[in-house]
C-alpha atoms as a PDB file:
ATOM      1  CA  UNK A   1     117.335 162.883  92.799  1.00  0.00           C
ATOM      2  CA  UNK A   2     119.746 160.739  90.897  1.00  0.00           C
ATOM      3  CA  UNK A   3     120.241 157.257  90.553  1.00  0.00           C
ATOM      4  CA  UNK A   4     123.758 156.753  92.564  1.00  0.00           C
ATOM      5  CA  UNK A   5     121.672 158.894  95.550  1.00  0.00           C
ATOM      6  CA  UNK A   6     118.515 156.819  95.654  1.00  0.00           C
ATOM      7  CA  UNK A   7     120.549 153.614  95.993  1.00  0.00           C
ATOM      8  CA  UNK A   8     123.194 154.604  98.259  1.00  0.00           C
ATOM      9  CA  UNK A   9     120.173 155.933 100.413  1.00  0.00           C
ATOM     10  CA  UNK A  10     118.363 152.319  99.773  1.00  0.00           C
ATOM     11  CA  UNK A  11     121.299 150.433 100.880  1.00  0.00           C
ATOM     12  CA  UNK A  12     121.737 152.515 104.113  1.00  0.00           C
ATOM     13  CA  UNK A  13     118.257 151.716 105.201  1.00  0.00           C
ATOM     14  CA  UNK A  14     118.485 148.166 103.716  1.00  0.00           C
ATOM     15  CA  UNK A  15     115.199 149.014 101.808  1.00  0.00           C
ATOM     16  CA  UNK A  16     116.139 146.307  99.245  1.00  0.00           C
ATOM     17  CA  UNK A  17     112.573 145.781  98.673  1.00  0.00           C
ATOM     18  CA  UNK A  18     110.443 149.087  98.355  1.00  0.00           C
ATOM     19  CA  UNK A  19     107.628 151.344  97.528  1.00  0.00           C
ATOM     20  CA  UNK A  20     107.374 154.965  96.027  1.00  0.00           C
ATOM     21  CA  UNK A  21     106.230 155.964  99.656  1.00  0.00           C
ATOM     22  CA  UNK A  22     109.556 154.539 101.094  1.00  0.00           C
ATOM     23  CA  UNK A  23     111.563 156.630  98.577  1.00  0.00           C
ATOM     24  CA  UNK A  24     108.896 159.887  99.209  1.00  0.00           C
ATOM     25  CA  UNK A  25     110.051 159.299 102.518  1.00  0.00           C
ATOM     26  CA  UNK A  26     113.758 159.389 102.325  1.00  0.00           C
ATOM     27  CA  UNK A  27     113.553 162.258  99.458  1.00  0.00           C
ATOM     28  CA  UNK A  28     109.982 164.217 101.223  1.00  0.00           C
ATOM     29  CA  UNK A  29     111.391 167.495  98.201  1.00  0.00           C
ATOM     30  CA  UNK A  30     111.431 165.201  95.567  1.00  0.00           C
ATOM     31  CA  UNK A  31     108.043 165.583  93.389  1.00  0.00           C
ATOM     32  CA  UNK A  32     105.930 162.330  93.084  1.00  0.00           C
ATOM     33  CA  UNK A  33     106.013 162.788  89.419  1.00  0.00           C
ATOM     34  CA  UNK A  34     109.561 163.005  88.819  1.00  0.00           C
ATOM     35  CA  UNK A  35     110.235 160.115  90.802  1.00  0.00           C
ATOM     36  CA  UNK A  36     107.625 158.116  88.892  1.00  0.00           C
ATOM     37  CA  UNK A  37     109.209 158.944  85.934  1.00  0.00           C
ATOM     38  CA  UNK A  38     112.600 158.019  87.069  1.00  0.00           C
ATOM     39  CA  UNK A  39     111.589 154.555  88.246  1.00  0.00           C
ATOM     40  CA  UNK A  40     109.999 153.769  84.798  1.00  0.00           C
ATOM     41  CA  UNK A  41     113.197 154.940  83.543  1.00  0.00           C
ATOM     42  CA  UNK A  42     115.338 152.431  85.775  1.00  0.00           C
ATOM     43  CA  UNK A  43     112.927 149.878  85.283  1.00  0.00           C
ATOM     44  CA  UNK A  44     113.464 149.748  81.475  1.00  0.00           C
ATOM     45  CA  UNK A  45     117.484 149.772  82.249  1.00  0.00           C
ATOM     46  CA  UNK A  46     117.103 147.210  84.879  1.00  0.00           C
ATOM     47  CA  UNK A  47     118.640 148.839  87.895  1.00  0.00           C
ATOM     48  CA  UNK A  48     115.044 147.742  89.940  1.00  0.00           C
ATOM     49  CA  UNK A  49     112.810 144.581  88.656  1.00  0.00           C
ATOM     50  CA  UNK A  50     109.536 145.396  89.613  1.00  0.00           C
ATOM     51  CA  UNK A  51     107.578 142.703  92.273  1.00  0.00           C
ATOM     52  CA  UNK A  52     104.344 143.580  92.107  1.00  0.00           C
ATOM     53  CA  UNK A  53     102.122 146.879  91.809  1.00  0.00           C
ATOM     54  CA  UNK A  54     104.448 149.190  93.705  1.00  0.00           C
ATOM     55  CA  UNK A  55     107.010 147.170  94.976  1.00  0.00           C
ATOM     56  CA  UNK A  56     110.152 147.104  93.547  1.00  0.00           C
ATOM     57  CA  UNK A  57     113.067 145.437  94.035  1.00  0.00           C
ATOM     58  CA  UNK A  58     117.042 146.487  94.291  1.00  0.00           C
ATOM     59  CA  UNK A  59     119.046 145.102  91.388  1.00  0.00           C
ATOM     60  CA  UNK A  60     122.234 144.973  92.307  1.00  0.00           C
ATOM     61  CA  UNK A  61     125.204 142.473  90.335  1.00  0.00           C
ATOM     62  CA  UNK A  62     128.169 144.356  92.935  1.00  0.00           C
ATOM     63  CA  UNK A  63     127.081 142.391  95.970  1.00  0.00           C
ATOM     64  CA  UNK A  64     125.205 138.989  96.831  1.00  0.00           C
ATOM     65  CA  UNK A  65     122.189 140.398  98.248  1.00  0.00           C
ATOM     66  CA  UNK A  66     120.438 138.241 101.150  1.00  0.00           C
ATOM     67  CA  UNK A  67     117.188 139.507 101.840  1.00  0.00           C
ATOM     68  CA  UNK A  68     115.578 137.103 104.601  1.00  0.00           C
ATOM     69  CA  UNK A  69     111.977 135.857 103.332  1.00  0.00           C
ATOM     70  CA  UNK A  70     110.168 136.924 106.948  1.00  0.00           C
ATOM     71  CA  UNK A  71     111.048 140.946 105.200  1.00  0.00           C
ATOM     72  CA  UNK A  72     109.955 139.613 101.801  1.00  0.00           C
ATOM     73  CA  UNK A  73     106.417 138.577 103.432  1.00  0.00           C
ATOM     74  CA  UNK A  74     106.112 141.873 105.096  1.00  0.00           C
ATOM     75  CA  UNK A  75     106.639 143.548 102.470  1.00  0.00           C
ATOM     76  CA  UNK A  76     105.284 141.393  99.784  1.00  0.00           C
ATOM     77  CA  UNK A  77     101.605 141.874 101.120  1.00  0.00           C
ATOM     78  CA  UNK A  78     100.737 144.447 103.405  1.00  0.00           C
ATOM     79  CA  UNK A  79      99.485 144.981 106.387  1.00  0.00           C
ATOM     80  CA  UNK A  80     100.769 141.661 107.787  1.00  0.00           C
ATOM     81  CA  UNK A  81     102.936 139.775 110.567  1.00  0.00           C
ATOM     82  CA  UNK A  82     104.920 136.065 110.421  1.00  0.00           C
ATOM     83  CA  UNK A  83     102.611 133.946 112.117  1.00  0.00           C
ATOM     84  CA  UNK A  84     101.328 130.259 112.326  1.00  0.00           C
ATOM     85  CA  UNK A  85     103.718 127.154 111.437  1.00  0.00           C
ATOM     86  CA  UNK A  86     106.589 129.521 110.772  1.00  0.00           C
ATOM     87  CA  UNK A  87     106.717 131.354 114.326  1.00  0.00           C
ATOM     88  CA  UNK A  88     105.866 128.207 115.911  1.00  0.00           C
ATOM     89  CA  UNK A  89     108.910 126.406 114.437  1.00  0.00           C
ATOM     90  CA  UNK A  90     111.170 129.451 115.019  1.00  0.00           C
ATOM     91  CA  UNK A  91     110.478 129.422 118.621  1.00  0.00           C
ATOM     92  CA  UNK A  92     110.845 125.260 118.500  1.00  0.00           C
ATOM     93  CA  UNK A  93     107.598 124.569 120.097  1.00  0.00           C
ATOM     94  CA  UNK A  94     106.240 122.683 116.715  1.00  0.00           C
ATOM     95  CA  UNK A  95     109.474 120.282 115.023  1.00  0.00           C
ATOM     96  CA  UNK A  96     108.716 120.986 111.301  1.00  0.00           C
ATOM     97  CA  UNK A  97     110.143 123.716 109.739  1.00  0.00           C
ATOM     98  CA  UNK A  98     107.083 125.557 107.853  1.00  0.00           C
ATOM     99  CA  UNK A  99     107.221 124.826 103.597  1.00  0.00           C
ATOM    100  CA  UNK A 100     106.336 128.301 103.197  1.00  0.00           C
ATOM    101  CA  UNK A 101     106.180 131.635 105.090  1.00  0.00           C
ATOM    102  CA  UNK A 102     103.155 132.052 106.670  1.00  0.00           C
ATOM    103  CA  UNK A 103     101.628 135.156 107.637  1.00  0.00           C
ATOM    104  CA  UNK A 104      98.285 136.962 108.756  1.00  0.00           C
ATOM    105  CA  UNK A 105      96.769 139.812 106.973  1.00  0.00           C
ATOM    106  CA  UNK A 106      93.315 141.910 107.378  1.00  0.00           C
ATOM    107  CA  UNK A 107      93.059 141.297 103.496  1.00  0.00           C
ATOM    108  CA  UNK A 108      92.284 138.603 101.255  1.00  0.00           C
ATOM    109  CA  UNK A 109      93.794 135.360 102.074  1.00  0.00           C
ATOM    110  CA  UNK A 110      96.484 135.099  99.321  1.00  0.00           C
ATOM    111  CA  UNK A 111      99.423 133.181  98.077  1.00  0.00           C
ATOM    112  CA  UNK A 112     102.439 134.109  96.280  1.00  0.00           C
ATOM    113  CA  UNK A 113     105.568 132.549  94.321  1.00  0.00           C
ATOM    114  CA  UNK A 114     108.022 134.969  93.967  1.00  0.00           C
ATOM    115  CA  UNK A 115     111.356 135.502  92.021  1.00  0.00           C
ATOM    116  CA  UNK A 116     113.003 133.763  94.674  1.00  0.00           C
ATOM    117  CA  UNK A 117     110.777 130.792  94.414  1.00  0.00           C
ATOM    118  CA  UNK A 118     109.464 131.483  98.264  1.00  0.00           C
ATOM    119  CA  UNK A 119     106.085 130.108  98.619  1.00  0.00           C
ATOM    120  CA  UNK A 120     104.623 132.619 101.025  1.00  0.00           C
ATOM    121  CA  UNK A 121     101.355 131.907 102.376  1.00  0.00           C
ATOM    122  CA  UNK A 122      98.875 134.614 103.490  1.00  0.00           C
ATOM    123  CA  UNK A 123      95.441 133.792 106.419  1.00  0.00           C
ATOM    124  CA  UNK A 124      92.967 136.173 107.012  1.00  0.00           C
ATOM    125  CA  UNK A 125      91.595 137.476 110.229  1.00  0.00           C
ATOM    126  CA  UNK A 126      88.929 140.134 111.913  1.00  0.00           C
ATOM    127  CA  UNK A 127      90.736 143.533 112.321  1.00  0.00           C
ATOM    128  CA  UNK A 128      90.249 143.073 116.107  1.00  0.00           C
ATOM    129  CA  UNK A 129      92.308 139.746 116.439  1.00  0.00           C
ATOM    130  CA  UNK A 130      95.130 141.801 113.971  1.00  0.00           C
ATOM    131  CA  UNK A 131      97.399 142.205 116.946  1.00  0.00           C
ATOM    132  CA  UNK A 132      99.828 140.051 119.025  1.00  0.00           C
ATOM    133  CA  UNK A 133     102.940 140.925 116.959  1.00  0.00           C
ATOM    134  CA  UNK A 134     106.408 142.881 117.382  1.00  0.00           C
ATOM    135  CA  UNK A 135     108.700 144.668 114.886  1.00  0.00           C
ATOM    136  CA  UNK A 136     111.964 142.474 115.900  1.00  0.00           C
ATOM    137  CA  UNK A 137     115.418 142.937 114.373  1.00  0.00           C
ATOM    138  CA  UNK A 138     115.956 139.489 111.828  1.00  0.00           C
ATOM    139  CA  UNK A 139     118.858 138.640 110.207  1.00  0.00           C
ATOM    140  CA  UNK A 140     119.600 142.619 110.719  1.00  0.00           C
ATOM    141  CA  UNK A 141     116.105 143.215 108.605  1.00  0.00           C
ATOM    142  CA  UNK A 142     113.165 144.702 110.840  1.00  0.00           C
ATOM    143  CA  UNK A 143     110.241 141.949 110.685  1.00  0.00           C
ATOM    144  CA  UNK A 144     106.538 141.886 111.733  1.00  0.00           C
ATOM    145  CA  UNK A 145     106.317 138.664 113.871  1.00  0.00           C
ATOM    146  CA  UNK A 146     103.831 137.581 116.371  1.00  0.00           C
ATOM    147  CA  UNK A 147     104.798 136.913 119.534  1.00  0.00           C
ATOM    148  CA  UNK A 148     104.529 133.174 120.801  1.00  0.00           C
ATOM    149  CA  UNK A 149     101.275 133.211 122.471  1.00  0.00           C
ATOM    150  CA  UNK A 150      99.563 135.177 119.338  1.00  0.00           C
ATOM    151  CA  UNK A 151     101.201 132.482 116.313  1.00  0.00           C
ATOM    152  CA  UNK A 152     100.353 129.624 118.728  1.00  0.00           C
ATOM    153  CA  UNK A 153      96.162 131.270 118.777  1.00  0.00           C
ATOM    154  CA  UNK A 154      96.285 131.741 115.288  1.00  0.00           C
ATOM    155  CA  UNK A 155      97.165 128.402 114.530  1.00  0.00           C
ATOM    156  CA  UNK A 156      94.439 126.947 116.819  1.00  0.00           C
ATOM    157  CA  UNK A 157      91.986 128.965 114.520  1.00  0.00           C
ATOM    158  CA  UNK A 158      92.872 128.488 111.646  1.00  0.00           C
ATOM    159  CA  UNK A 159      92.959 124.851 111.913  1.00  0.00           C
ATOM    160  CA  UNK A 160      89.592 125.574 113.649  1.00  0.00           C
ATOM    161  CA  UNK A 161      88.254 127.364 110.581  1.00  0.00           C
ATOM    162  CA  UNK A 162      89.772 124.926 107.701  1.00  0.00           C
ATOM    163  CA  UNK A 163      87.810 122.107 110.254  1.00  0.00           C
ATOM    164  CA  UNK A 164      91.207 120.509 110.844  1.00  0.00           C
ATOM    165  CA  UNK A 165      90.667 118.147 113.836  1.00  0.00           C
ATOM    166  CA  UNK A 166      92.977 119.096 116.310  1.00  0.00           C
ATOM    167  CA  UNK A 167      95.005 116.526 117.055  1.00  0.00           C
ATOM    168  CA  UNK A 168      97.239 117.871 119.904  1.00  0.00           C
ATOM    169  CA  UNK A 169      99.297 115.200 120.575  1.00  0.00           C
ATOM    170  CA  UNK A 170     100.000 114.481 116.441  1.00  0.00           C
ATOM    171  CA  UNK A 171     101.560 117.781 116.021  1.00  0.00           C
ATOM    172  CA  UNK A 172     104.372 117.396 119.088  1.00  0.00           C
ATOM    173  CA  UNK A 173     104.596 120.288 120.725  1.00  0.00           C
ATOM    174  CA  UNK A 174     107.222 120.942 122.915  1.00  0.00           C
ATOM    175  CA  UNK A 175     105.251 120.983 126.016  1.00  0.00           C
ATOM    176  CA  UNK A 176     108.589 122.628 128.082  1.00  0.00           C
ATOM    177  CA  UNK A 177     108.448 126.107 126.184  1.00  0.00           C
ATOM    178  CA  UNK A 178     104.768 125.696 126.337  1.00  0.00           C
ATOM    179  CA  UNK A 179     104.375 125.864 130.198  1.00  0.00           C
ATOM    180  CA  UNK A 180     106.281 128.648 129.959  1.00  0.00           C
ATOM    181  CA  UNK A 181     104.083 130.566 128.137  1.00  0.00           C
ATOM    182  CA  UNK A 182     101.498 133.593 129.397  1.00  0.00           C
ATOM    183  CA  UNK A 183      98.199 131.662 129.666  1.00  0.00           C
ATOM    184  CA  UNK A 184      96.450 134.823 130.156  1.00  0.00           C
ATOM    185  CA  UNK A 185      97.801 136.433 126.842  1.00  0.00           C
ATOM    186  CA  UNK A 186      97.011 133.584 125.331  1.00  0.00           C
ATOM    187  CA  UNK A 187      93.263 133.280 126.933  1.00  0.00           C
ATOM    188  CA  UNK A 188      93.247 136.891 125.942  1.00  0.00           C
ATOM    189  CA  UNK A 189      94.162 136.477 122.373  1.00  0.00           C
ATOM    190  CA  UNK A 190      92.005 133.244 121.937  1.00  0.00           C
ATOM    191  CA  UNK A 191      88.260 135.482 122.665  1.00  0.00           C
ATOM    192  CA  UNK A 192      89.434 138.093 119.925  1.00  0.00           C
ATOM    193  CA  UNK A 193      88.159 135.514 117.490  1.00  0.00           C
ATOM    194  CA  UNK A 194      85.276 133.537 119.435  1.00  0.00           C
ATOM    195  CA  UNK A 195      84.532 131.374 122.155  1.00  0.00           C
ATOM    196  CA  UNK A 196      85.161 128.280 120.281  1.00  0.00           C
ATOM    197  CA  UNK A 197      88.890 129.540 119.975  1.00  0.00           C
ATOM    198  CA  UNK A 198      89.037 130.202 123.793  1.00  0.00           C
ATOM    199  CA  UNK A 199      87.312 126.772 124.492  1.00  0.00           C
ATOM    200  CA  UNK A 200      89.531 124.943 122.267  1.00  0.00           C
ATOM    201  CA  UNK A 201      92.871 127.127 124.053  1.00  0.00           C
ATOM    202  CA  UNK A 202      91.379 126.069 127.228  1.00  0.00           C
ATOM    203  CA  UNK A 203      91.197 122.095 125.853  1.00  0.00           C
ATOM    204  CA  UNK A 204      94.800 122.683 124.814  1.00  0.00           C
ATOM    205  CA  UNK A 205      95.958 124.079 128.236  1.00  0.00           C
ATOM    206  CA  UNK A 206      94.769 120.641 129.543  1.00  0.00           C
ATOM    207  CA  UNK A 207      96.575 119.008 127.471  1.00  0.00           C
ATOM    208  CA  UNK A 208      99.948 120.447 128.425  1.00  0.00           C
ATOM    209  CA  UNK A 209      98.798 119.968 131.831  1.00  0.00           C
ATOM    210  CA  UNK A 210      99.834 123.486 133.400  1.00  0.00           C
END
Protein backbone atom coordinates (compact mmCIF):
# COMPACT_ATOMS: atom_id res chain seq x y z
CA UNK A 1 0.00 0.00 0.00
CA UNK A 2 1.31 3.33 -1.11
CA UNK A 3 0.63 6.68 -0.25
CA UNK A 4 -1.22 8.01 -3.63
CA UNK A 5 -3.55 4.54 -3.00
CA UNK A 6 -4.46 5.10 0.62
CA UNK A 7 -5.62 8.65 -0.14
CA UNK A 8 -7.32 8.25 -3.31
CA UNK A 9 -9.16 5.34 -1.39
CA UNK A 10 -9.74 7.98 1.68
CA UNK A 11 -11.18 10.53 -0.52
CA UNK A 12 -13.61 8.04 -2.23
CA UNK A 13 -15.09 7.10 1.07
CA UNK A 14 -14.73 10.70 2.39
CA UNK A 15 -12.85 9.13 5.43
CA UNK A 16 -11.16 12.54 5.98
CA UNK A 17 -10.99 11.74 9.54
CA UNK A 18 -9.83 8.06 10.35
CA UNK A 19 -8.53 5.16 12.26
CA UNK A 20 -6.04 2.24 11.44
CA UNK A 21 -9.26 -0.01 11.51
CA UNK A 22 -10.86 2.20 8.73
CA UNK A 23 -7.72 1.78 6.56
CA UNK A 24 -7.51 -2.31 7.72
CA UNK A 25 -10.77 -2.16 6.31
CA UNK A 26 -10.33 -0.73 2.91
CA UNK A 27 -6.76 -2.62 2.55
CA UNK A 28 -8.07 -6.21 4.82
CA UNK A 29 -4.12 -7.79 2.86
CA UNK A 30 -2.30 -5.08 4.10
CA UNK A 31 -0.31 -6.21 7.44
CA UNK A 32 -1.12 -4.09 10.61
CA UNK A 33 2.51 -3.54 10.99
CA UNK A 34 3.36 -2.18 7.76
CA UNK A 35 0.65 0.14 7.85
CA UNK A 36 1.71 1.36 11.29
CA UNK A 37 4.87 2.00 10.05
CA UNK A 38 3.72 3.87 7.08
CA UNK A 39 1.50 6.23 9.05
CA UNK A 40 4.46 7.17 11.39
CA UNK A 41 6.19 7.71 8.25
CA UNK A 42 3.45 10.21 6.81
CA UNK A 43 3.01 11.64 10.02
CA UNK A 44 6.63 12.93 10.23
CA UNK A 45 6.14 14.30 6.41
CA UNK A 46 2.85 15.75 7.23
CA UNK A 47 0.55 14.16 4.72
CA UNK A 48 -1.94 13.19 8.06
CA UNK A 49 -1.79 15.42 11.47
CA UNK A 50 -2.66 13.17 14.01
CA UNK A 51 -6.11 14.10 16.32
CA UNK A 52 -5.89 12.09 19.00
CA UNK A 53 -4.75 8.37 19.90
CA UNK A 54 -5.73 6.77 16.60
CA UNK A 55 -7.39 9.25 14.77
CA UNK A 56 -5.86 10.91 12.16
CA UNK A 57 -6.65 13.41 10.00
CA UNK A 58 -6.34 13.99 5.94
CA UNK A 59 -3.87 16.74 5.10
CA UNK A 60 -4.59 17.88 2.06
CA UNK A 61 -3.28 21.76 0.58
CA UNK A 62 -5.02 20.61 -3.26
CA UNK A 63 -8.56 21.15 -2.07
CA UNK A 64 -10.51 23.20 0.73
CA UNK A 65 -11.62 20.40 2.74
CA UNK A 66 -15.13 20.89 4.63
CA UNK A 67 -15.60 18.31 7.03
CA UNK A 68 -19.05 19.10 8.90
CA UNK A 69 -18.43 19.10 12.87
CA UNK A 70 -21.66 16.53 13.53
CA UNK A 71 -18.74 13.76 11.57
CA UNK A 72 -15.97 15.37 13.63
CA UNK A 73 -18.05 14.47 16.97
CA UNK A 74 -18.66 11.02 15.77
CA UNK A 75 -15.63 10.41 15.13
CA UNK A 76 -13.80 12.46 17.62
CA UNK A 77 -15.15 10.24 20.58
CA UNK A 78 -16.61 7.05 20.06
CA UNK A 79 -19.36 5.33 20.50
CA UNK A 80 -21.61 8.42 20.29
CA UNK A 81 -24.69 10.24 18.51
CA UNK A 82 -25.54 14.34 18.05
CA UNK A 83 -27.93 14.87 20.65
CA UNK A 84 -29.31 17.57 23.12
CA UNK A 85 -29.24 21.48 22.20
CA UNK A 86 -27.73 20.69 18.83
CA UNK A 87 -30.56 18.22 17.44
CA UNK A 88 -33.06 20.27 19.09
CA UNK A 89 -32.01 23.43 17.20
CA UNK A 90 -31.52 21.49 13.93
CA UNK A 91 -35.00 20.33 13.96
CA UNK A 92 -36.11 24.19 15.14
CA UNK A 93 -38.03 23.11 18.10
CA UNK A 94 -35.46 25.09 20.60
CA UNK A 95 -34.37 28.92 18.79
CA UNK A 96 -30.66 28.94 19.87
CA UNK A 97 -28.27 27.48 17.84
CA UNK A 98 -26.11 25.12 20.31
CA UNK A 99 -22.26 26.90 21.17
CA UNK A 100 -20.90 23.58 20.80
CA UNK A 101 -21.71 20.09 19.41
CA UNK A 102 -23.27 18.13 21.76
CA UNK A 103 -23.36 14.54 21.88
CA UNK A 104 -24.09 11.34 24.10
CA UNK A 105 -21.63 8.68 24.76
CA UNK A 106 -21.59 5.36 27.10
CA UNK A 107 -18.10 6.78 28.22
CA UNK A 108 -16.81 9.41 30.29
CA UNK A 109 -18.47 12.67 29.93
CA UNK A 110 -15.77 14.66 28.03
CA UNK A 111 -14.98 17.83 26.25
CA UNK A 112 -12.81 18.65 23.45
CA UNK A 113 -11.22 21.76 21.48
CA UNK A 114 -10.01 20.68 18.42
CA UNK A 115 -7.80 22.02 15.50
CA UNK A 116 -10.75 23.54 14.17
CA UNK A 117 -11.52 25.35 17.33
CA UNK A 118 -15.06 23.25 17.62
CA UNK A 119 -16.01 23.04 21.16
CA UNK A 120 -17.64 19.63 21.18
CA UNK A 121 -19.34 18.63 24.20
CA UNK A 122 -19.74 14.98 25.30
CA UNK A 123 -22.98 13.61 28.25
CA UNK A 124 -22.98 10.38 29.55
CA UNK A 125 -25.74 7.87 29.79
CA UNK A 126 -26.71 4.05 30.99
CA UNK A 127 -25.97 1.66 28.03
CA UNK A 128 -29.74 0.92 28.00
CA UNK A 129 -30.93 4.58 27.26
CA UNK A 130 -27.80 4.51 24.35
CA UNK A 131 -30.37 4.30 21.61
CA UNK A 132 -32.85 6.63 19.81
CA UNK A 133 -30.44 7.61 16.99
CA UNK A 134 -30.05 7.15 13.04
CA UNK A 135 -27.00 7.11 10.72
CA UNK A 136 -28.42 10.08 8.34
CA UNK A 137 -26.62 11.42 5.27
CA UNK A 138 -25.20 15.32 6.46
CA UNK A 139 -23.73 17.63 4.38
CA UNK A 140 -22.99 14.28 2.18
CA UNK A 141 -21.01 12.90 5.53
CA UNK A 142 -22.87 9.86 7.30
CA UNK A 143 -23.72 11.18 11.01
CA UNK A 144 -24.96 9.50 14.24
CA UNK A 145 -27.97 11.72 15.24
CA UNK A 146 -30.82 11.07 17.49
CA UNK A 147 -33.98 11.24 16.30
CA UNK A 148 -36.32 14.12 17.68
CA UNK A 149 -38.09 12.38 20.36
CA UNK A 150 -34.62 10.76 21.76
CA UNK A 151 -32.45 14.55 21.75
CA UNK A 152 -35.65 16.13 23.15
CA UNK A 153 -35.46 13.00 26.38
CA UNK A 154 -31.99 13.52 26.70
CA UNK A 155 -32.21 17.01 27.23
CA UNK A 156 -34.99 16.64 29.86
CA UNK A 157 -32.34 14.46 31.77
CA UNK A 158 -29.70 15.96 31.62
CA UNK A 159 -31.03 19.14 32.81
CA UNK A 160 -32.67 16.73 35.34
CA UNK A 161 -29.29 15.40 36.45
CA UNK A 162 -27.19 18.88 36.43
CA UNK A 163 -30.58 19.95 38.81
CA UNK A 164 -31.42 22.55 36.17
CA UNK A 165 -35.00 23.67 37.01
CA UNK A 166 -36.94 23.12 34.12
CA UNK A 167 -38.29 26.01 33.07
CA UNK A 168 -40.47 24.98 30.04
CA UNK A 169 -41.78 27.98 29.01
CA UNK A 170 -38.02 29.94 29.33
CA UNK A 171 -36.54 27.75 26.78
CA UNK A 172 -39.41 28.43 23.82
CA UNK A 173 -40.09 25.55 22.29
CA UNK A 174 -41.82 25.45 19.27
CA UNK A 175 -44.88 23.86 20.53
CA UNK A 176 -46.16 23.20 16.52
CA UNK A 177 -43.32 20.55 15.72
CA UNK A 178 -43.81 19.42 19.22
CA UNK A 179 -47.46 18.15 18.85
CA UNK A 180 -46.28 16.50 16.14
CA UNK A 181 -44.11 14.40 17.78
CA UNK A 182 -44.56 10.38 18.84
CA UNK A 183 -45.59 10.72 22.51
CA UNK A 184 -45.22 7.11 22.89
CA UNK A 185 -41.50 7.06 21.64
CA UNK A 186 -40.96 9.64 23.65
CA UNK A 187 -42.80 8.03 26.92
CA UNK A 188 -40.78 5.08 25.80
CA UNK A 189 -37.45 6.71 25.72
CA UNK A 190 -38.13 8.82 28.94
CA UNK A 191 -38.38 5.18 31.44
CA UNK A 192 -34.92 4.03 29.89
CA UNK A 193 -33.45 6.42 32.41
CA UNK A 194 -36.06 6.53 35.43
CA UNK A 195 -39.34 7.47 36.43
CA UNK A 196 -38.44 10.92 37.29
CA UNK A 197 -37.55 11.36 33.47
CA UNK A 198 -40.98 9.87 32.44
CA UNK A 199 -42.78 12.04 35.14
CA UNK A 200 -41.07 15.09 34.15
CA UNK A 201 -41.92 14.03 30.00
CA UNK A 202 -45.35 13.58 31.20
CA UNK A 203 -45.24 17.36 33.04
CA UNK A 204 -43.86 18.53 29.70
CA UNK A 205 -46.63 16.89 27.55
CA UNK A 206 -48.97 19.13 29.66
CA UNK A 207 -47.38 21.81 28.95
CA UNK A 208 -47.65 21.63 25.17
CA UNK A 209 -51.11 20.74 25.82
CA UNK A 210 -51.49 17.64 23.33
Amino acid sequence: MDYLKLITNLRKNKLYLFTLRDIKNLFPQENTKTIKNNLVRWLRKEYFRRVKRDLYEVIDFGEELNIPDLYIANKLYEPSYVSLETKLSIYSIIPEVSAGVTSITTKAIREFKNSYGLFIIYRSCILKAFTGYMIMNYKGFKVKIADREKALVDFLYYRLRRGILLDFKGERFNKVILKKMDWQRLFFYAGLFNEKVLKSTQEFRRFVKC
